[in-house]
N, C-alpha and C. Protein backbone atom coordinates (compact mmCIF):
# COMPACT_ATOMS: atom_id res chain seq x y z
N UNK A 1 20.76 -14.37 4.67
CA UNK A 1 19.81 -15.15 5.42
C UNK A 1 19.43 -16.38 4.59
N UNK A 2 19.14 -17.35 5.27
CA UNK A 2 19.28 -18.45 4.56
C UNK A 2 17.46 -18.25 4.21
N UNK A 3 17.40 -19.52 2.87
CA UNK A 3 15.82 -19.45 2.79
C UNK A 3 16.06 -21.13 3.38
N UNK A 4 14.55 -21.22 3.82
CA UNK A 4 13.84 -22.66 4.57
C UNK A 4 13.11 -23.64 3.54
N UNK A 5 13.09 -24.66 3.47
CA UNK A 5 12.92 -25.32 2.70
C UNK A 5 11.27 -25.11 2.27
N UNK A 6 10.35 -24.52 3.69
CA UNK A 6 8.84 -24.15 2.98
C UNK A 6 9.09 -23.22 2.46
N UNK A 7 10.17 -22.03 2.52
CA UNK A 7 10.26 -20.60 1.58
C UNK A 7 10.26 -21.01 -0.01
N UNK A 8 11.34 -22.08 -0.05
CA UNK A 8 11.87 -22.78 -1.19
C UNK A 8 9.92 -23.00 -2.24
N UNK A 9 9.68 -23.89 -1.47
CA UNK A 9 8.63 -24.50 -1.72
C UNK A 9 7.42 -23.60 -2.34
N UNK A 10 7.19 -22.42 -1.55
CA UNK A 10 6.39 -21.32 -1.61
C UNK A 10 6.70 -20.23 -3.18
N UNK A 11 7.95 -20.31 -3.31
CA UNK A 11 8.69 -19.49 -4.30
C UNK A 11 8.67 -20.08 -5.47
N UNK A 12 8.47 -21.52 -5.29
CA UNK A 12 8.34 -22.55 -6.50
C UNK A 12 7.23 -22.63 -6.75
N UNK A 13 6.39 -22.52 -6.05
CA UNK A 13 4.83 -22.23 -6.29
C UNK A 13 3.93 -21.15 -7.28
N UNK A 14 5.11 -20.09 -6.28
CA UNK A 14 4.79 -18.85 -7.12
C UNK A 14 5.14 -18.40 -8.88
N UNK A 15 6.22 -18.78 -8.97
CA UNK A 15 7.29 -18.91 -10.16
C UNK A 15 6.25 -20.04 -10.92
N UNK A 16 6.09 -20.89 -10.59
CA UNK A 16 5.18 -22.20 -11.53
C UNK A 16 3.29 -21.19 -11.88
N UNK A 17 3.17 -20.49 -11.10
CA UNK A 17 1.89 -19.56 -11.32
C UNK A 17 2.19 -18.66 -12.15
N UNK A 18 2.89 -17.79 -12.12
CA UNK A 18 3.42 -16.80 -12.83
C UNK A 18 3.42 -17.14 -14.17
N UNK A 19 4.67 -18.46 -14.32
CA UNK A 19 5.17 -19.01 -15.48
C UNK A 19 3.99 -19.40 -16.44
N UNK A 20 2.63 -20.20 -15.60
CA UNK A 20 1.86 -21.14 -16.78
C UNK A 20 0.94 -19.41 -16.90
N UNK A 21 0.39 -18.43 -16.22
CA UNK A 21 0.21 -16.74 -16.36
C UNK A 21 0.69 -16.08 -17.95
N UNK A 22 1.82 -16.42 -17.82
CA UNK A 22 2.58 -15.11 -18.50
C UNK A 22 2.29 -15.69 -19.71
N UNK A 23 2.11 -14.68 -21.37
CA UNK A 23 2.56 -14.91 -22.49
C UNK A 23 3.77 -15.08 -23.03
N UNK A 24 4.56 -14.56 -22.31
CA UNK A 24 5.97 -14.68 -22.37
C UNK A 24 6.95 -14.38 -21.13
N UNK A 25 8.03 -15.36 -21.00
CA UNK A 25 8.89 -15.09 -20.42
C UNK A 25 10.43 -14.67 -20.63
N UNK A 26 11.18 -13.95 -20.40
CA UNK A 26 12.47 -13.41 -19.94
C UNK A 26 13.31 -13.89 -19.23
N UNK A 27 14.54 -14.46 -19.42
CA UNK A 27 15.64 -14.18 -18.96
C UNK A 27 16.59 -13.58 -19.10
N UNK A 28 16.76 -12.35 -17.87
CA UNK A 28 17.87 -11.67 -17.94
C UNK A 28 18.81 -11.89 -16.97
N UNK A 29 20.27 -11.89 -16.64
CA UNK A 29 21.52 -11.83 -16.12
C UNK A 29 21.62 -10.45 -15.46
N UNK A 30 21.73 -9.87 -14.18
CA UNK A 30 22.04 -8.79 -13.65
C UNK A 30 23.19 -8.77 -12.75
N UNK A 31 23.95 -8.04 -13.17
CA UNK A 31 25.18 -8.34 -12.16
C UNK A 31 25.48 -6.60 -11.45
N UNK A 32 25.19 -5.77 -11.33
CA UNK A 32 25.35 -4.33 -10.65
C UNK A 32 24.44 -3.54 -10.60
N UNK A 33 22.87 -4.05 -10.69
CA UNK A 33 21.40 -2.78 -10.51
C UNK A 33 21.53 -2.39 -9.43
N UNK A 34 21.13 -1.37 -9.09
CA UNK A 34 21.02 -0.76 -7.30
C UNK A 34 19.30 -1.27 -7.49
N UNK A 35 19.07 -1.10 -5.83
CA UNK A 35 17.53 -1.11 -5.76
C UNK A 35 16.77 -0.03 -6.26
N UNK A 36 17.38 1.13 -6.24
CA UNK A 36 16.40 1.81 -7.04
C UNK A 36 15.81 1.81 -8.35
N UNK A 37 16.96 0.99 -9.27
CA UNK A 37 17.21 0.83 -10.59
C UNK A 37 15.93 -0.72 -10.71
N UNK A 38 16.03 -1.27 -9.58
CA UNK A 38 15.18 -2.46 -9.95
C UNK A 38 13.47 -1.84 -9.36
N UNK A 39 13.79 -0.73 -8.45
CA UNK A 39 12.32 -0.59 -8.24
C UNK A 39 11.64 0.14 -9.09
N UNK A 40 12.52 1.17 -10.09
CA UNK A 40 12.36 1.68 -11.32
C UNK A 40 11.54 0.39 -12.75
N UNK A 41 12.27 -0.15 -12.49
CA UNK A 41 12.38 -1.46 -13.65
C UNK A 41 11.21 -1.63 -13.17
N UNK A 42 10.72 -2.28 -12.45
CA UNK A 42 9.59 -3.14 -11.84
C UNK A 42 8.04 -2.24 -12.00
N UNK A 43 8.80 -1.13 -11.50
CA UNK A 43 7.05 0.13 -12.01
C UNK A 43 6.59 0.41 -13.38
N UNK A 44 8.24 0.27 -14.02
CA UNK A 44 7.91 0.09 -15.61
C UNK A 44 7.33 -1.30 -16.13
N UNK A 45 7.16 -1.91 -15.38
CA UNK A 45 6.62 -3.36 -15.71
C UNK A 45 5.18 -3.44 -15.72
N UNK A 46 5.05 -3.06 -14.37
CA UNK A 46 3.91 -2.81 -13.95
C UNK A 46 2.71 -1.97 -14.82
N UNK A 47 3.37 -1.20 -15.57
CA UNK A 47 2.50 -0.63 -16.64
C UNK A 47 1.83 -1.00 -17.73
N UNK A 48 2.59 -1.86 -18.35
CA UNK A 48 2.38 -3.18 -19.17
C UNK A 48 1.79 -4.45 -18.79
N UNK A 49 1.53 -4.54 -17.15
CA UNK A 49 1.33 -6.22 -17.18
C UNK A 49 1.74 -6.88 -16.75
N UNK A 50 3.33 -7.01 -16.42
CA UNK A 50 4.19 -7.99 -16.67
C UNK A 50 5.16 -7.74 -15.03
N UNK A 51 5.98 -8.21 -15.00
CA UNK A 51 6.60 -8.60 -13.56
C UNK A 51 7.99 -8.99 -13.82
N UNK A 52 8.58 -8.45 -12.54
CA UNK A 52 10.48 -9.00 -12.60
C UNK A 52 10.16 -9.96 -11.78
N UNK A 53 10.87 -11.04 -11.79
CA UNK A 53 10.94 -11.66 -10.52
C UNK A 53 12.12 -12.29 -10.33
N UNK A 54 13.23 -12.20 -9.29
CA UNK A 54 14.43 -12.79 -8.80
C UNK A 54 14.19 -13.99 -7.72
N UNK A 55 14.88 -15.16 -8.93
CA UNK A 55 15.07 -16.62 -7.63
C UNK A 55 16.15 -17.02 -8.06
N UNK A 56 16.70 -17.88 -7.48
CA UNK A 56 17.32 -18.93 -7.29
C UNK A 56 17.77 -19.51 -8.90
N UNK A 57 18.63 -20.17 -9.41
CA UNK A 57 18.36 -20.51 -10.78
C UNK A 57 17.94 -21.94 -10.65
N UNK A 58 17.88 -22.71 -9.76
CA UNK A 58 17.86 -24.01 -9.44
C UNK A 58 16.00 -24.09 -9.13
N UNK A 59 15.56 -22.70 -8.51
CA UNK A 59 14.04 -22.68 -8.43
C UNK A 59 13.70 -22.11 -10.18
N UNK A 60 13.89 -21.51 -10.34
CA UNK A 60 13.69 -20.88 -11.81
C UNK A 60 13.60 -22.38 -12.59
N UNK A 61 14.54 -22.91 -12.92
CA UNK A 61 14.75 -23.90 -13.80
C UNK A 61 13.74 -25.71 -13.24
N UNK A 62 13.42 -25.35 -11.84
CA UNK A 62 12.17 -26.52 -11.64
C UNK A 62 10.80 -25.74 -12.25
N UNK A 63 10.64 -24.61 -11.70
CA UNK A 63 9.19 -24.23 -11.92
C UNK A 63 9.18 -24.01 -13.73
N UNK A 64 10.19 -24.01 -14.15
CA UNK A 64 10.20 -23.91 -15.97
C UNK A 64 9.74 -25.01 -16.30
N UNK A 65 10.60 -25.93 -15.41
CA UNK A 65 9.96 -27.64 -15.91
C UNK A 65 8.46 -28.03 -15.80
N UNK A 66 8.08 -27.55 -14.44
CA UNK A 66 6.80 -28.20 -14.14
C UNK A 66 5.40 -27.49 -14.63
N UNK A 67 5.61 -25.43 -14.92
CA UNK A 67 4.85 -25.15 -15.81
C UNK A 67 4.63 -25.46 -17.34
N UNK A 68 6.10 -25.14 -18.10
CA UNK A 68 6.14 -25.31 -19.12
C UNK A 68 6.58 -26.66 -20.09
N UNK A 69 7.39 -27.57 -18.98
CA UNK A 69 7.80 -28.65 -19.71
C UNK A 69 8.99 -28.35 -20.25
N UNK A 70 9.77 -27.31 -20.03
CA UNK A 70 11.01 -26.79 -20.68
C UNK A 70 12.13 -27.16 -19.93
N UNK A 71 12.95 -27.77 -20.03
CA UNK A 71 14.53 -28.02 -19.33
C UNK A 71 15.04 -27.22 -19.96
N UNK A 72 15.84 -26.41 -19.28
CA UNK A 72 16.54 -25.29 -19.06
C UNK A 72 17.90 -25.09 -18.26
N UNK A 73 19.07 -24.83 -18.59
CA UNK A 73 19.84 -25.31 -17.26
C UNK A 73 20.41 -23.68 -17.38
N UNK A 74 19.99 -22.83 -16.00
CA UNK A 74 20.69 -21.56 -16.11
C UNK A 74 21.34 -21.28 -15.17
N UNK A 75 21.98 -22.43 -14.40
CA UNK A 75 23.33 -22.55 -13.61
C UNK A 75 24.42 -22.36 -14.62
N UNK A 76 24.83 -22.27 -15.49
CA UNK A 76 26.09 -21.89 -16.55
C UNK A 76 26.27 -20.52 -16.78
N UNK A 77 24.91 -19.53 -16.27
CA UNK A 77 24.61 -18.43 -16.43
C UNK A 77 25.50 -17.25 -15.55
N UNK A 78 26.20 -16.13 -15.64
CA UNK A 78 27.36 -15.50 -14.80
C UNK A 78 25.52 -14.62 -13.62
N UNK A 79 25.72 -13.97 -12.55
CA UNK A 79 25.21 -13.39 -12.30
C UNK A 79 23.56 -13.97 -11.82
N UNK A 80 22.74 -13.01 -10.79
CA UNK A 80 21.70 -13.46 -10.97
C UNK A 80 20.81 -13.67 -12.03
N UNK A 81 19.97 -14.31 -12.25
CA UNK A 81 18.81 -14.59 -12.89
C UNK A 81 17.81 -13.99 -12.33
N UNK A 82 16.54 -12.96 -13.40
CA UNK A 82 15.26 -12.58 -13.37
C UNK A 82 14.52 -13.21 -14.20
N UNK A 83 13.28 -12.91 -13.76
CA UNK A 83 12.59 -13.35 -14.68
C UNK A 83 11.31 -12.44 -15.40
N UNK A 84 11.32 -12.14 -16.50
CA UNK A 84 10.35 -10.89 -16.80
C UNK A 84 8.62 -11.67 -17.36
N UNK A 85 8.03 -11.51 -16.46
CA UNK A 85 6.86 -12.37 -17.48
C UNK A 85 5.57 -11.60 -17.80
N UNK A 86 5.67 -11.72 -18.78
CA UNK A 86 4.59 -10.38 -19.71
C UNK A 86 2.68 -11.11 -20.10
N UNK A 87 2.07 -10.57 -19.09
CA UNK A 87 0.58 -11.32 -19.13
C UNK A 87 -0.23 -11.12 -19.98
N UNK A 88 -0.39 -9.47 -20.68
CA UNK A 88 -1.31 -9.30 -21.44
C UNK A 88 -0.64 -8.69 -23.12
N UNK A 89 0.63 -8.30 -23.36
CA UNK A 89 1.50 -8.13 -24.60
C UNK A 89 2.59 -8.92 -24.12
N UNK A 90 2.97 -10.11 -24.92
CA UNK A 90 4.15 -10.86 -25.12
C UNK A 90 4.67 -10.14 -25.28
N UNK A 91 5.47 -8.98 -25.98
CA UNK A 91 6.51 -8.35 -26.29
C UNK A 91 6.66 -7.09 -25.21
N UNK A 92 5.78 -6.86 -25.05
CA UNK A 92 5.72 -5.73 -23.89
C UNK A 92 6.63 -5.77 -22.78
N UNK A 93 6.28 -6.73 -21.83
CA UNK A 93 6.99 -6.64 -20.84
C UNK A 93 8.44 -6.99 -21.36
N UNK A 94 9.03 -7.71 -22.41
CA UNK A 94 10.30 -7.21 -23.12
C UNK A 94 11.40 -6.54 -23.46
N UNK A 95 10.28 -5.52 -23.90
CA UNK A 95 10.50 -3.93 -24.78
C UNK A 95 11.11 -3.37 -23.56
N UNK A 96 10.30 -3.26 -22.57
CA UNK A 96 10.76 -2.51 -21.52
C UNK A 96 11.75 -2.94 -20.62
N UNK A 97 12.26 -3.71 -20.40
CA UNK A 97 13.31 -4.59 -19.72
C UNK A 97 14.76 -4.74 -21.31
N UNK A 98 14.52 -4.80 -22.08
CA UNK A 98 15.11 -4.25 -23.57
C UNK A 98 15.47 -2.55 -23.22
N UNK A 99 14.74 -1.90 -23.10
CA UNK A 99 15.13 -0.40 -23.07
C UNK A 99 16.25 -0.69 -21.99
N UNK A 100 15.97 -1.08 -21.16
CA UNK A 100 17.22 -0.84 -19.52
C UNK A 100 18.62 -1.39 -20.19
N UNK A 101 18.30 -2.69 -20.86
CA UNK A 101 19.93 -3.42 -21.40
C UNK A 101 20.36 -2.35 -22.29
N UNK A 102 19.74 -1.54 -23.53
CA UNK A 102 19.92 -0.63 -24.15
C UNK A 102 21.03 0.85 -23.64
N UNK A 103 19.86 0.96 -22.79
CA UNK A 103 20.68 2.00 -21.82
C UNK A 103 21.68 1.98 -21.17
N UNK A 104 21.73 0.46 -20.48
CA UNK A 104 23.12 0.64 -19.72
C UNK A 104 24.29 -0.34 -20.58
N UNK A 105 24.08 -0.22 -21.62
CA UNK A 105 25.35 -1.17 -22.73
C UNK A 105 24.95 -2.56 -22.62
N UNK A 106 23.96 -3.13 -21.67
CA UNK A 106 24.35 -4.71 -21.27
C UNK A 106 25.51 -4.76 -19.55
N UNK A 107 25.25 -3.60 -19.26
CA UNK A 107 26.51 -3.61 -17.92
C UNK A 107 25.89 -3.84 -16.92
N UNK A 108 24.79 -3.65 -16.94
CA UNK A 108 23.53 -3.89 -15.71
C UNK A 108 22.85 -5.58 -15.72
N UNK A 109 22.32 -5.07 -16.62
CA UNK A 109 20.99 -6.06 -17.62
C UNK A 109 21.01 -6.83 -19.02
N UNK A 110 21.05 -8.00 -19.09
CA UNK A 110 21.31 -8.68 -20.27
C UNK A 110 20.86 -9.81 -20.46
N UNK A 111 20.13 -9.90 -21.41
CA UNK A 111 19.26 -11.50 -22.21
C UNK A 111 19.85 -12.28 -21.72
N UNK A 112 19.13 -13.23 -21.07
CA UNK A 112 19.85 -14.82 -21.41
C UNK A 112 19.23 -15.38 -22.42
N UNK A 113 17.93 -15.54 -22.29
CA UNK A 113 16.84 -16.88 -23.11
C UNK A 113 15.50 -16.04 -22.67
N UNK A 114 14.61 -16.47 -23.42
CA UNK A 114 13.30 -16.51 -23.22
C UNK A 114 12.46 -17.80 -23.78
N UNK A 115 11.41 -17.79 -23.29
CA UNK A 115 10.20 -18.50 -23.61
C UNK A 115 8.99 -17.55 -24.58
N UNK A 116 8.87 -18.10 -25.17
CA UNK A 116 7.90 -17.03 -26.52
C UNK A 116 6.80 -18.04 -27.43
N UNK A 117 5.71 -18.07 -27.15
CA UNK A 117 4.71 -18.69 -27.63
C UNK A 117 4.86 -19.77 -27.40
N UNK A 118 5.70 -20.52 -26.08
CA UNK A 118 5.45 -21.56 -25.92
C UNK A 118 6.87 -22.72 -26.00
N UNK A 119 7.93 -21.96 -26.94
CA UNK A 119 8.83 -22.36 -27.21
C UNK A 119 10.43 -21.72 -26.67
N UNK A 120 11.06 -22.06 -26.13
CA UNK A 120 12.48 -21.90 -25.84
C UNK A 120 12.96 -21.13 -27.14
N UNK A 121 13.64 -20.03 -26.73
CA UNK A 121 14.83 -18.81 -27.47
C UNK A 121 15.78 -19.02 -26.65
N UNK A 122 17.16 -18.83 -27.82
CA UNK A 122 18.50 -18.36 -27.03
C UNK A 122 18.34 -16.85 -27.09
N UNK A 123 20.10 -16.44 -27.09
CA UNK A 123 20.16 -15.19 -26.94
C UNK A 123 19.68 -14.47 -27.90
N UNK A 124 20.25 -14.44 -28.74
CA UNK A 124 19.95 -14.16 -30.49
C UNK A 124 18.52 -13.49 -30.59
N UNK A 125 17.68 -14.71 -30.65
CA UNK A 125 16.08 -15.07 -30.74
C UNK A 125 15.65 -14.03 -29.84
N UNK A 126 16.41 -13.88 -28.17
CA UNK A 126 15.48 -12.99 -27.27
C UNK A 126 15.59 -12.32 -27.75
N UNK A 127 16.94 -11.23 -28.16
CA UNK A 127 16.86 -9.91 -28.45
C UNK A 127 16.33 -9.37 -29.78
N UNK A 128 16.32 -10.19 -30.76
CA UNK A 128 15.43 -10.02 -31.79
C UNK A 128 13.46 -9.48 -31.01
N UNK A 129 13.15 -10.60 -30.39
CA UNK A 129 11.73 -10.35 -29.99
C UNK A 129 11.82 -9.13 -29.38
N UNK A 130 12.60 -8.83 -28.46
CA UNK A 130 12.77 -8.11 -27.54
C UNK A 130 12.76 -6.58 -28.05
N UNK A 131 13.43 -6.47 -29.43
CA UNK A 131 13.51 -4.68 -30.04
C UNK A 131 12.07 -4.76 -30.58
N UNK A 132 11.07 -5.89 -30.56
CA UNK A 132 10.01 -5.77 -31.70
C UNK A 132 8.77 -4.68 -31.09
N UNK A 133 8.39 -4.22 -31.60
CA UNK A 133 7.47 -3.25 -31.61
C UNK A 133 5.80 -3.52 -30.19
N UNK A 134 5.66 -3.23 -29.56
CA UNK A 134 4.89 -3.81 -28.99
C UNK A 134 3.09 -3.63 -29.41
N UNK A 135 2.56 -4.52 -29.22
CA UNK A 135 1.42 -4.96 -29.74
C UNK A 135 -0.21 -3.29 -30.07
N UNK A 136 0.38 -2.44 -28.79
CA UNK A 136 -0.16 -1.34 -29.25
C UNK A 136 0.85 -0.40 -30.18
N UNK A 137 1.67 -0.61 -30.11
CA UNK A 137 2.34 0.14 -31.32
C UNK A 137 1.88 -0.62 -32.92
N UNK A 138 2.03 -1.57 -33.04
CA UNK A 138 1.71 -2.40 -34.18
C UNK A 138 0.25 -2.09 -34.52
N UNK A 139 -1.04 -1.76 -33.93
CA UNK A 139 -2.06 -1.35 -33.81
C UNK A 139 -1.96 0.01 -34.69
N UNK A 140 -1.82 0.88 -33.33
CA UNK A 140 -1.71 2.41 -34.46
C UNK A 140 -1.01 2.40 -35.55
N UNK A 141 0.66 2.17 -35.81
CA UNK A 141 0.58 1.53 -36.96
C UNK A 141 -0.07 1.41 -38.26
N UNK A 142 -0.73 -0.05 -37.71
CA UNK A 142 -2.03 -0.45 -39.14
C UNK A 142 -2.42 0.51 -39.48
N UNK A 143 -3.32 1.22 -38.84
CA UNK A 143 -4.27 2.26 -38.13
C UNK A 143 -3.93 3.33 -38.86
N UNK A 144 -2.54 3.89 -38.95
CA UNK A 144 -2.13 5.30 -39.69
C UNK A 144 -2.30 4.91 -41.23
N UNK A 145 -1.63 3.13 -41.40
CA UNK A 145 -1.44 3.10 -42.79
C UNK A 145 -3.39 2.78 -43.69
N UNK A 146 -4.23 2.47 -42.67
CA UNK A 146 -5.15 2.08 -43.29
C UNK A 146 -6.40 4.18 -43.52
N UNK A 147 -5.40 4.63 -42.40
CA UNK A 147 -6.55 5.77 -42.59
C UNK A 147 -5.52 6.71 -43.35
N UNK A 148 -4.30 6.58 -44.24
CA UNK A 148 -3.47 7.33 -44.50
C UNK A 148 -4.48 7.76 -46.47
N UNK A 149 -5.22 6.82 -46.37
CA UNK A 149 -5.31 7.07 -48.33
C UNK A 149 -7.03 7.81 -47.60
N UNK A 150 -7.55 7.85 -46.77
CA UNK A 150 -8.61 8.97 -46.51
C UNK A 150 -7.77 10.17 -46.16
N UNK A 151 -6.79 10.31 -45.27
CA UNK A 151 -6.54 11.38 -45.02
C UNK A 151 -5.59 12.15 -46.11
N UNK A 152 -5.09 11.53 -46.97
CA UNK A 152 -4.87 12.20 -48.59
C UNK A 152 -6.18 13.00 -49.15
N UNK A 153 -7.15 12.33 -49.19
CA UNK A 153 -8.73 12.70 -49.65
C UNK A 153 -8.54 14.10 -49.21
N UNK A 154 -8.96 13.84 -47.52
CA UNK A 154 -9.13 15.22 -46.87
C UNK A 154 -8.32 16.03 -46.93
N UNK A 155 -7.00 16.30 -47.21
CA UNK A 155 -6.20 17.06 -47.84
C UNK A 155 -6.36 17.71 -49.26
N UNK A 156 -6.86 16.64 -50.08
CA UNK A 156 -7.01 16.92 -51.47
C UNK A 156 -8.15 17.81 -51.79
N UNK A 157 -9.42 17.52 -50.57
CA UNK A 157 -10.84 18.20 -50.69
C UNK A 157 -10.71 19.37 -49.81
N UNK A 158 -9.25 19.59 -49.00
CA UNK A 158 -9.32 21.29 -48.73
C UNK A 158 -8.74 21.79 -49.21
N UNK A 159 -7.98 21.49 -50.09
CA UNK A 159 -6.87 22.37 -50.80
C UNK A 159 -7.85 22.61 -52.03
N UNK A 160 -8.64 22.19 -52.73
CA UNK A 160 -9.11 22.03 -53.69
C UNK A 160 -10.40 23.35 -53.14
N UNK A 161 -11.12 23.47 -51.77
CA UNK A 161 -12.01 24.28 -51.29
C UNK A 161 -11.54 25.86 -51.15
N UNK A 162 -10.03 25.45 -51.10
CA UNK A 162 -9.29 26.93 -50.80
C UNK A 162 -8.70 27.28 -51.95
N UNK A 163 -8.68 26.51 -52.99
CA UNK A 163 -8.40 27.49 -54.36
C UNK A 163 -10.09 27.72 -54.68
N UNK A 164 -10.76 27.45 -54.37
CA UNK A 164 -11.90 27.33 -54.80
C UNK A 164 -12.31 29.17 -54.26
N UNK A 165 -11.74 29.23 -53.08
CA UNK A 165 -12.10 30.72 -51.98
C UNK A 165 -11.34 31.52 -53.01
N UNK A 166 -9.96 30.99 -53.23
CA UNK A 166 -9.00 32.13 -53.44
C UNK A 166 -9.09 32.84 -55.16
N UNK A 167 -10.53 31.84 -56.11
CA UNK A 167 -10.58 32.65 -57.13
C UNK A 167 -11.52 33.00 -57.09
N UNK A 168 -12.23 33.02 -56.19
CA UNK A 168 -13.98 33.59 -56.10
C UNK A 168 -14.85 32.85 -56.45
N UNK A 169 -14.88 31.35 -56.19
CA UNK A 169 -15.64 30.25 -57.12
C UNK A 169 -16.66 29.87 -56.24
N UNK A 170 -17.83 29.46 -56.25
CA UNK A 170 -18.22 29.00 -55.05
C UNK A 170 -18.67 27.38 -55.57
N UNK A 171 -18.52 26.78 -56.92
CA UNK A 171 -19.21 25.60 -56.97
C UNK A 171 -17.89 25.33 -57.93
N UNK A 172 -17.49 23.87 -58.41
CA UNK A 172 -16.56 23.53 -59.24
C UNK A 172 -16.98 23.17 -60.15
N UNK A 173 -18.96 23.73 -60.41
CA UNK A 173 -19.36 23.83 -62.18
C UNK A 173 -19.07 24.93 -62.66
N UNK A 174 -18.29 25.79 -61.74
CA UNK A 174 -18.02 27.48 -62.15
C UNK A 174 -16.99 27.31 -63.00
N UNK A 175 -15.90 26.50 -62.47
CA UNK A 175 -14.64 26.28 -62.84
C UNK A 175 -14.36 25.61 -64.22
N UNK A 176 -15.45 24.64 -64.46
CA UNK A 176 -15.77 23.97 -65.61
C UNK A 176 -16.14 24.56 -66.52
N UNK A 177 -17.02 25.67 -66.40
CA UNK A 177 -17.77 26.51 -67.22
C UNK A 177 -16.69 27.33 -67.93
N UNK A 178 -15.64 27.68 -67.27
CA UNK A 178 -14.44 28.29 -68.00
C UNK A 178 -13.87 27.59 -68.74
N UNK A 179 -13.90 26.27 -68.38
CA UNK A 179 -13.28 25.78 -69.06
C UNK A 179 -13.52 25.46 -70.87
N UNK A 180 -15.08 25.51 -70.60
CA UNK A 180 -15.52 24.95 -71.71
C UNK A 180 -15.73 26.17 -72.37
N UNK A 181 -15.90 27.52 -72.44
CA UNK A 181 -15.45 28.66 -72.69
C UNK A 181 -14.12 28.71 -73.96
N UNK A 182 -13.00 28.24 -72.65
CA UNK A 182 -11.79 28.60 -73.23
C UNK A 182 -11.43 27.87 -74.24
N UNK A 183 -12.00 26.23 -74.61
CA UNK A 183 -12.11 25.33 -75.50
C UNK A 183 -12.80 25.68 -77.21
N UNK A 184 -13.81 26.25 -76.48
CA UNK A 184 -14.65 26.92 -77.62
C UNK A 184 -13.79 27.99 -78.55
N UNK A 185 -13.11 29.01 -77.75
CA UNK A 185 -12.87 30.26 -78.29
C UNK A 185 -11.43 29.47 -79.23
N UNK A 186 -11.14 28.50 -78.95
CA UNK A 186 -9.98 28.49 -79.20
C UNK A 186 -10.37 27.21 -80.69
């Protein structure tokens, strides 16, 4: 079915909203998803934030211009063009559109370029961002390594409570007191 030149218009609208929206954008190449595989994709998006969206590459590559200022030419590109745009973790909506190329070799789903803080990536660049860790992962993370030298402590102060049970001690001036005992006699 053909689109009408207000469809055109409407889609360029949308894509230019989206685009100046998103923290980051995606391009991927799809040449064999079934719909289920994209309505799959899309709920996984949805969890994160972020959005597929399929146009035209000729609409894709105006609304790039007029949100971002980016010339882009992804008519050279084999297959349709999506577009993944991630609103509240830049890497997020990524990661997850990354897992699908992962999974299916690149036979489905595959990088073209992205947009990332503002600036144009090739291929290379996307898939680098693309394996990176996403912004709540990087969180807990910190998080383990900053509470990792307390939770040594708390390890150290029960193991230390349970030899404490297991010689009949109840204070660790008991323990001292032997000590200074065994110093003496000797």
């Amino acid at each position: 079915m053909a689109v009408t030149k207000q469809q055109k218009v409407e889609i360029l609208n949308e894509l230019v909203e989206k685009f100046k929206e998103a923290k980051s954008i995606g391009f991927a190449t799809t040449t064999t998803m079934t719909v289920e595989e994209f309505a799959g994709l899309r709920k996984s998006l949805r969890e994160v934030n972020a959005s597929y969206t399929l146009a035209k590459k000729t609409l894709m590559r105006k609304a790039l211009k007029e949100a971002l200022n980016i010339d882009f030419d992804l008519s050279n590109l084999e297959g349709q063009i999506g577009a993944v745009c991630s609103n509240d973790d830049a890497v997020a909506g990524l990661a997850k559109v990354n897992d699908l190329v992962k999974s299916s070799k690149g036979e489905k789903i595959n990088w073209a370029a992205s947009v990332f803080e503002g600036n144009f990536k090739d291929l290379e660049e996307t898939k680098i961002i693309a394996g990176l860790p996403s912004r709540e992962t990087l969180l807990a993370r910190l998080l383990g390594s900053m509470m990792s030298p307390l939770s040594g402590m708390a390890r150290f102060f029960d193991a230390a409570a349970k030899e404490l049970e297991t010689q009949g001690k109840e204070t660790v001036g008991q323990l001292e007191g032997k000590k200074e005992e065994a110093t003496t006699e000797a």
